[in-house]
PDB file of N, CA and C in Angstrom:
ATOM      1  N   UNK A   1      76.848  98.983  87.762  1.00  0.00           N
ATOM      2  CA  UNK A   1      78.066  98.588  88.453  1.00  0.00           C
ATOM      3  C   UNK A   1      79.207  99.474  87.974  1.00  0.00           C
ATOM      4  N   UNK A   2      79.448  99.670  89.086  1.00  0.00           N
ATOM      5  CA  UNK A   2      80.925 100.606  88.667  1.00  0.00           C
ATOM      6  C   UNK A   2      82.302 100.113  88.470  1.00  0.00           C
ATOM      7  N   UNK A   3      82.900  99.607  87.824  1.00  0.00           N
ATOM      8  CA  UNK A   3      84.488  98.761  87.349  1.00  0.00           C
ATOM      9  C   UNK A   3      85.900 100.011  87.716  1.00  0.00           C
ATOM     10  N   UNK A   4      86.815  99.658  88.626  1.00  0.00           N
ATOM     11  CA  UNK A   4      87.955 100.932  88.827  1.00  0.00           C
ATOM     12  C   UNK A   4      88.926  99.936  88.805  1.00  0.00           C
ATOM     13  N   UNK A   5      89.937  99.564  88.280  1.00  0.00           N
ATOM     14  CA  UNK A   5      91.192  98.861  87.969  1.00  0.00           C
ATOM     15  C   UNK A   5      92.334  99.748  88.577  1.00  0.00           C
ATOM     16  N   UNK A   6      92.592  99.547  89.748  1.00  0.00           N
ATOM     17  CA  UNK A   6      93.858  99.477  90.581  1.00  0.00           C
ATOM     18  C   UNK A   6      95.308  99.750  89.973  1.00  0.00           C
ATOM     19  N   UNK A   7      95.640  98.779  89.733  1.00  0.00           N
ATOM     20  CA  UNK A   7      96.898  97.639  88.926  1.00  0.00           C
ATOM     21  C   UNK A   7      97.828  96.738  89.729  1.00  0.00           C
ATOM     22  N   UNK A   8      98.686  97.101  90.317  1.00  0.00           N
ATOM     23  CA  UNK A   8      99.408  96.027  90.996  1.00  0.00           C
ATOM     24  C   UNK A   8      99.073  95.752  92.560  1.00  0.00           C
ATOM     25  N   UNK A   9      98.713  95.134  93.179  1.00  0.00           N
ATOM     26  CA  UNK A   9      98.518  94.629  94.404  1.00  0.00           C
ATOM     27  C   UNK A   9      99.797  93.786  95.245  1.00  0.00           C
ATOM     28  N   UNK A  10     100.036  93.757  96.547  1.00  0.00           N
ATOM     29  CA  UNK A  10     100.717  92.934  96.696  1.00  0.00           C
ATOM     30  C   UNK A  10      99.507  92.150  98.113  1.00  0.00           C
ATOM     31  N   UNK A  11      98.740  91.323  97.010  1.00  0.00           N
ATOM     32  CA  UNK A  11      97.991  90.220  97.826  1.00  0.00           C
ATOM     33  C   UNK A  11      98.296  88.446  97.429  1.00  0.00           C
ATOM     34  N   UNK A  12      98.136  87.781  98.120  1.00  0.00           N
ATOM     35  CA  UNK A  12      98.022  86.448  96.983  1.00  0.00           C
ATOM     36  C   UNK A  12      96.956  85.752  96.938  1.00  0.00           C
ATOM     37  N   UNK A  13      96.576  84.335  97.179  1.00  0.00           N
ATOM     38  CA  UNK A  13      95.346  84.421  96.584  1.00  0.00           C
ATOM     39  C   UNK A  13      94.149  84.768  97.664  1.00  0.00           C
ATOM     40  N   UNK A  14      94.612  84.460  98.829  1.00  0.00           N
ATOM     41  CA  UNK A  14      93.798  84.424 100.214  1.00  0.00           C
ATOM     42  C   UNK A  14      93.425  85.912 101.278  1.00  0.00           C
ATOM     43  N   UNK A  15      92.611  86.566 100.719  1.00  0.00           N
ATOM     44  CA  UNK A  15      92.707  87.878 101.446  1.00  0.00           C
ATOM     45  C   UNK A  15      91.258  88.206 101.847  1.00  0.00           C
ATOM     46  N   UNK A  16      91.350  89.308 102.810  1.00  0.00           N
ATOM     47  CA  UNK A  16      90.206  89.513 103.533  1.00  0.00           C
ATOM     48  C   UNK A  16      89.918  91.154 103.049  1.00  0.00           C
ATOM     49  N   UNK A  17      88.619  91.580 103.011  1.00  0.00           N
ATOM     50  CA  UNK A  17      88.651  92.854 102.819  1.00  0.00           C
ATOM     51  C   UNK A  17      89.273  93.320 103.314  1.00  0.00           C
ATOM     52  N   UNK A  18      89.460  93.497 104.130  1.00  0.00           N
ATOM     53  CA  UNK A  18      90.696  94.333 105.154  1.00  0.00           C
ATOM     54  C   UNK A  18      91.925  94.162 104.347  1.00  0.00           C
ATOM     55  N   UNK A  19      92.624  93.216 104.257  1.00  0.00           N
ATOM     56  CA  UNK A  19      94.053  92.937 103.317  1.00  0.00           C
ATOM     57  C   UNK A  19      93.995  93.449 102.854  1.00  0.00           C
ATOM     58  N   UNK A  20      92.679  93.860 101.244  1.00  0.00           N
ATOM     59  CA  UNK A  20      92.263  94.447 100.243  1.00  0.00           C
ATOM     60  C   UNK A  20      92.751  95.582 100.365  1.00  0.00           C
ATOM     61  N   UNK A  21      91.632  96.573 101.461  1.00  0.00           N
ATOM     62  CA  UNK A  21      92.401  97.427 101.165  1.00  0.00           C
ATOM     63  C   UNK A  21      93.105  98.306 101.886  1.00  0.00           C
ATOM     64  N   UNK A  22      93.959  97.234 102.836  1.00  0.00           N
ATOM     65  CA  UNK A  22      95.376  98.092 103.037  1.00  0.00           C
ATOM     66  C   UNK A  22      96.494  97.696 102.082  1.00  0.00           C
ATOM     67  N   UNK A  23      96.033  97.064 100.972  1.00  0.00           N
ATOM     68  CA  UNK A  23      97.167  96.970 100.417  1.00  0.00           C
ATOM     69  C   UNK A  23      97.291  97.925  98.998  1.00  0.00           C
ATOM     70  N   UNK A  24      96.407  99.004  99.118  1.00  0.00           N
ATOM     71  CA  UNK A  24      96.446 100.179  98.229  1.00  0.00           C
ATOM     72  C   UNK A  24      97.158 101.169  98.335  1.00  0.00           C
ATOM     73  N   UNK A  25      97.859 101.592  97.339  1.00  0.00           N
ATOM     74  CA  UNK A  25      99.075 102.314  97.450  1.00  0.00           C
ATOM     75  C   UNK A  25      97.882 104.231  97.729  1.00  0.00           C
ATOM     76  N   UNK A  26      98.400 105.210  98.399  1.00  0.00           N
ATOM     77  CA  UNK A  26      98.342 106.306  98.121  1.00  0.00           C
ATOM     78  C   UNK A  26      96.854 106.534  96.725  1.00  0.00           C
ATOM     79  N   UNK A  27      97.861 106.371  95.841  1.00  0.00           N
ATOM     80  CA  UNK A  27      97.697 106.825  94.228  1.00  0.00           C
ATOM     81  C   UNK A  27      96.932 105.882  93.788  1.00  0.00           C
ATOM     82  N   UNK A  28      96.275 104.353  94.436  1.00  0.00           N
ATOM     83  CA  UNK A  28      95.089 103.846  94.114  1.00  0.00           C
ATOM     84  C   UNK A  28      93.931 104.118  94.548  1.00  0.00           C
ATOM     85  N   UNK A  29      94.382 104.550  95.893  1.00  0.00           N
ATOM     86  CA  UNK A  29      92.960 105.251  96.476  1.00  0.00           C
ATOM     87  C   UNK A  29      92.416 106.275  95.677  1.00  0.00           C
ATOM     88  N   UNK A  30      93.489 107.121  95.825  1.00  0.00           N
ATOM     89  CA  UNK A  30      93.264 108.446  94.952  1.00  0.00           C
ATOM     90  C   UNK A  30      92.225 108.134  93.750  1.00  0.00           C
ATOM     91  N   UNK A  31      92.693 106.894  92.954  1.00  0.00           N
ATOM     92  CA  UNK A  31      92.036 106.889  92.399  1.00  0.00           C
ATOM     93  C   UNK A  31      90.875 106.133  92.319  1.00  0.00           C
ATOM     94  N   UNK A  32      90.346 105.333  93.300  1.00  0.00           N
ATOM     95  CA  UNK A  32      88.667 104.911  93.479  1.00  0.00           C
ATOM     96  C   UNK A  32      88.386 106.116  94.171  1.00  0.00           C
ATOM     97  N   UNK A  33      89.114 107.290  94.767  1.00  0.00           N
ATOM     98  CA  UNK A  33      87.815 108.618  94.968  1.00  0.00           C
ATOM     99  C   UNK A  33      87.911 109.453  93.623  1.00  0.00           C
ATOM    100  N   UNK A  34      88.717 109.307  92.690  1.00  0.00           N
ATOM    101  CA  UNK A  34      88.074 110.008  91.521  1.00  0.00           C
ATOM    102  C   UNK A  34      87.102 109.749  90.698  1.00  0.00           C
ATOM    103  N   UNK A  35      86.792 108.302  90.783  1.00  0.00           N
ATOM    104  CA  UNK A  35      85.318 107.474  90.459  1.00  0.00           C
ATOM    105  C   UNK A  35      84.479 108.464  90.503  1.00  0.00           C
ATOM    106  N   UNK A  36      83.427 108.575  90.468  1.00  0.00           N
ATOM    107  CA  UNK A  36      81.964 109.016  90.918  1.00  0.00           C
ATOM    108  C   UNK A  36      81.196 107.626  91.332  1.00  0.00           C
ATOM    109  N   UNK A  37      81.139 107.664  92.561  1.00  0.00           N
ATOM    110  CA  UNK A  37      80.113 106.644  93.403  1.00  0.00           C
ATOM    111  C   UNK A  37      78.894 106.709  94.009  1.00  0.00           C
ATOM    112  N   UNK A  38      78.070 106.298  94.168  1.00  0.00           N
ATOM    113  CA  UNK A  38      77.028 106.682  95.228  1.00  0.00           C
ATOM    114  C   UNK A  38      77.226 105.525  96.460  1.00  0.00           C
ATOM    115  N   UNK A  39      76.888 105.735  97.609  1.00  0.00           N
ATOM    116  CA  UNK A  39      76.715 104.455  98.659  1.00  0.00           C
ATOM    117  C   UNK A  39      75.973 103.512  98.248  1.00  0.00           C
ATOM    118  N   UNK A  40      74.920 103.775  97.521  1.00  0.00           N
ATOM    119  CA  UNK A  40      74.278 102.370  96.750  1.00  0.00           C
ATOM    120  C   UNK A  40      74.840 101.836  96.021  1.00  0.00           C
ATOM    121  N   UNK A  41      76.150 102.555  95.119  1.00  0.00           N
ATOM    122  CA  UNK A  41      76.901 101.604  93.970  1.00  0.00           C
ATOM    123  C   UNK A  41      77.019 100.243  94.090  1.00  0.00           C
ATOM    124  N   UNK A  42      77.070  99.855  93.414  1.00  0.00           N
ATOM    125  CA  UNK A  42      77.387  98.423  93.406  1.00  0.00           C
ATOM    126  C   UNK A  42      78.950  98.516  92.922  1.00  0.00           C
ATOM    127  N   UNK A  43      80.255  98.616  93.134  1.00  0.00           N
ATOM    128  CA  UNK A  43      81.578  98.647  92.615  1.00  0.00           C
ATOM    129  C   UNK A  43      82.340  97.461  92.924  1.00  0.00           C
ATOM    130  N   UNK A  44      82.959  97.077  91.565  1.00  0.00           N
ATOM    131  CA  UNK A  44      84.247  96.620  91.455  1.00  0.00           C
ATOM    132  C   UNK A  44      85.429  96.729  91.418  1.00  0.00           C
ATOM    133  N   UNK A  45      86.571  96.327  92.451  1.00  0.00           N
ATOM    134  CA  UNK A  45      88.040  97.248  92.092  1.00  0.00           C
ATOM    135  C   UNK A  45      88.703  95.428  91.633  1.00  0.00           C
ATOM    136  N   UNK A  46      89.029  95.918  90.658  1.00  0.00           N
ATOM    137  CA  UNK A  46      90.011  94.771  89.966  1.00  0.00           C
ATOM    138  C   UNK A  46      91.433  95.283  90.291  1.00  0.00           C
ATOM    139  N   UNK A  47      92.323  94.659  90.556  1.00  0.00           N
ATOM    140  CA  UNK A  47      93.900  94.668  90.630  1.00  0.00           C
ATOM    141  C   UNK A  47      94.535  93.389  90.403  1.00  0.00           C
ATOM    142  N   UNK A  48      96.046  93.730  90.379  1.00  0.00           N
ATOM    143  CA  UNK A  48      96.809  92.331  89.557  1.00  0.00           C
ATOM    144  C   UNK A  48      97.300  91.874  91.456  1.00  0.00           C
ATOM    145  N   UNK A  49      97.283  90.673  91.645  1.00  0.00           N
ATOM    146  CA  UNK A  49      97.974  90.313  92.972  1.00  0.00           C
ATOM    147  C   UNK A  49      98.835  89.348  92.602  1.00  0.00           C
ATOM    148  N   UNK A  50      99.520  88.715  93.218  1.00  0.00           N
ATOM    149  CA  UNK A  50     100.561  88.539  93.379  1.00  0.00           C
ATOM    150  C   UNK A  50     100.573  86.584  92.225  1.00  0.00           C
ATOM    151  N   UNK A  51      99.834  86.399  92.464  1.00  0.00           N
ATOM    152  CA  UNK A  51      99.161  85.144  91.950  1.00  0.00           C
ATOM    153  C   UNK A  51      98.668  85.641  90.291  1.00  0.00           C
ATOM    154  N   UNK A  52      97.749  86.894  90.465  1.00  0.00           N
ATOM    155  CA  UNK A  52      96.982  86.723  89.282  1.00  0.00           C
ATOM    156  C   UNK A  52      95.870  87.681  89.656  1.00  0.00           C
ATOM    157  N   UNK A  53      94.508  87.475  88.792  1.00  0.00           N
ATOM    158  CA  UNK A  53      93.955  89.018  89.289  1.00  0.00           C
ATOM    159  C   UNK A  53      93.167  88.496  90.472  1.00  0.00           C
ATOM    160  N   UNK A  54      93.067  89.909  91.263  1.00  0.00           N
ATOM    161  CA  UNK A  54      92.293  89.887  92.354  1.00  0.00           C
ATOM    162  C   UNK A  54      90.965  90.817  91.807  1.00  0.00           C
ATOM    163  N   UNK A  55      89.803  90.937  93.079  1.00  0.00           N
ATOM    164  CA  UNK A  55      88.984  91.804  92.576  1.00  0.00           C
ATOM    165  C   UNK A  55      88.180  91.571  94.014  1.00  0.00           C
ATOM    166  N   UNK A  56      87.746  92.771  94.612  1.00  0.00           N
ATOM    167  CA  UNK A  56      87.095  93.088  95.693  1.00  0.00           C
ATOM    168  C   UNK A  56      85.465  93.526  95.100  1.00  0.00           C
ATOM    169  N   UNK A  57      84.261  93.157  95.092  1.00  0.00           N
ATOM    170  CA  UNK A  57      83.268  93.339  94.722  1.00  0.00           C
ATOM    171  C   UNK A  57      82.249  94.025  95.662  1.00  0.00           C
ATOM    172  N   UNK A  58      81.794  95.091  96.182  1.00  0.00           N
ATOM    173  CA  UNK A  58      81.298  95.616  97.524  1.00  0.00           C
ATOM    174  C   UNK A  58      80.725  97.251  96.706  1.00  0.00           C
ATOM    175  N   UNK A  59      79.762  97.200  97.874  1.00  0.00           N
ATOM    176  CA  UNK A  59      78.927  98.298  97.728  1.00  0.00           C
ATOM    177  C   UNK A  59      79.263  99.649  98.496  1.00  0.00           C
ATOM    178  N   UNK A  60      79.022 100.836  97.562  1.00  0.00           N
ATOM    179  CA  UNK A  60      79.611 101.902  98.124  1.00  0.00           C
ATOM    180  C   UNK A  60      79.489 102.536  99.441  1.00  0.00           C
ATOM    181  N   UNK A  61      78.412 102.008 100.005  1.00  0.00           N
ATOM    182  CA  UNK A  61      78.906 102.340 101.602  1.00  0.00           C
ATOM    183  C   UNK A  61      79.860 101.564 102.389  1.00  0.00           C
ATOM    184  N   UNK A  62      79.315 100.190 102.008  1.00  0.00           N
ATOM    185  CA  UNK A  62      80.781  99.614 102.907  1.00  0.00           C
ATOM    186  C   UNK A  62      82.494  99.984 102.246  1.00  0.00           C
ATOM    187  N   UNK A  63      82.483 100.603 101.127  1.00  0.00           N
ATOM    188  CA  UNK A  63      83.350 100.808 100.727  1.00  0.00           C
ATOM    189  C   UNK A  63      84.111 101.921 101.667  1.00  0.00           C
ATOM    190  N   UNK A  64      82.600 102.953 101.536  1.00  0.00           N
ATOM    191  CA  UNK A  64      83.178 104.114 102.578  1.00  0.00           C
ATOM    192  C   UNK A  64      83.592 104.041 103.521  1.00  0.00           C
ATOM    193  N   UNK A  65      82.712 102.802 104.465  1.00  0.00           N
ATOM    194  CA  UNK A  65      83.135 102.806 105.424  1.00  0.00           C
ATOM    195  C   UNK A  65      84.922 102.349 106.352  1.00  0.00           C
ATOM    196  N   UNK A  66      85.010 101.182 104.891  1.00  0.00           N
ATOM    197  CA  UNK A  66      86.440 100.756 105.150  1.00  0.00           C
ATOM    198  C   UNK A  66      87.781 101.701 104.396  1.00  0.00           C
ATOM    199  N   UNK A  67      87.241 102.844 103.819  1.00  0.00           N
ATOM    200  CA  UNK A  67      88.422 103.186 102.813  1.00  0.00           C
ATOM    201  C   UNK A  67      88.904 104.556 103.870  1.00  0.00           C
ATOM    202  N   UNK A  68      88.033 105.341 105.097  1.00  0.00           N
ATOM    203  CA  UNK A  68      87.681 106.484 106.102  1.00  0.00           C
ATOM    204  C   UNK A  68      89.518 105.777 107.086  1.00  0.00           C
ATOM    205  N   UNK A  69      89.696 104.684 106.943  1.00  0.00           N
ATOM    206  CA  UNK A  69      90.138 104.496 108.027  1.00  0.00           C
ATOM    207  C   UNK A  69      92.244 104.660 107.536  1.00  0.00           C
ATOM    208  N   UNK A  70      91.957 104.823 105.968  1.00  0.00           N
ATOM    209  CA  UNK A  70      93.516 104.443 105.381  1.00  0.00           C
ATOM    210  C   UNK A  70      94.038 105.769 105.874  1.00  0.00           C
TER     211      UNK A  70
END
């Protein structure tokens, strides 16, 4: 499993992947593509939301597939 910590989010507690991740700045993306991933990964992105921590848990293709569109 791959772990990439974000940091600040502006989600609260109720979000949909989608929310997830349009609510990544530029410079967070940036940095889940400096990761090294494979589409099989299994990855975690932890971030702080607005409540407390959030964390999106998904595998590296669907990752790809939703991150192609920011």
């Amino acid at each position: 499993m791959i772990i990439i910590s974000v940091g600040k989010l502006d989600l609260g507690n109720n979000f949909s992947y989608n929310n997830f991740i349009n609510a990544l700045s530029e410079v967070q993306v940036d940095r889940i593509y400096a990761k090294e991933w494979e589409l099989e990964s299994e990855i975690k992105i932890i971030g702080r939301g607005n409540y407390g921590k959030v964390y999106l848990h998904t595998c590296g293709n669907d990752l790809s597939d939703h991150m192609r569109y920011i």
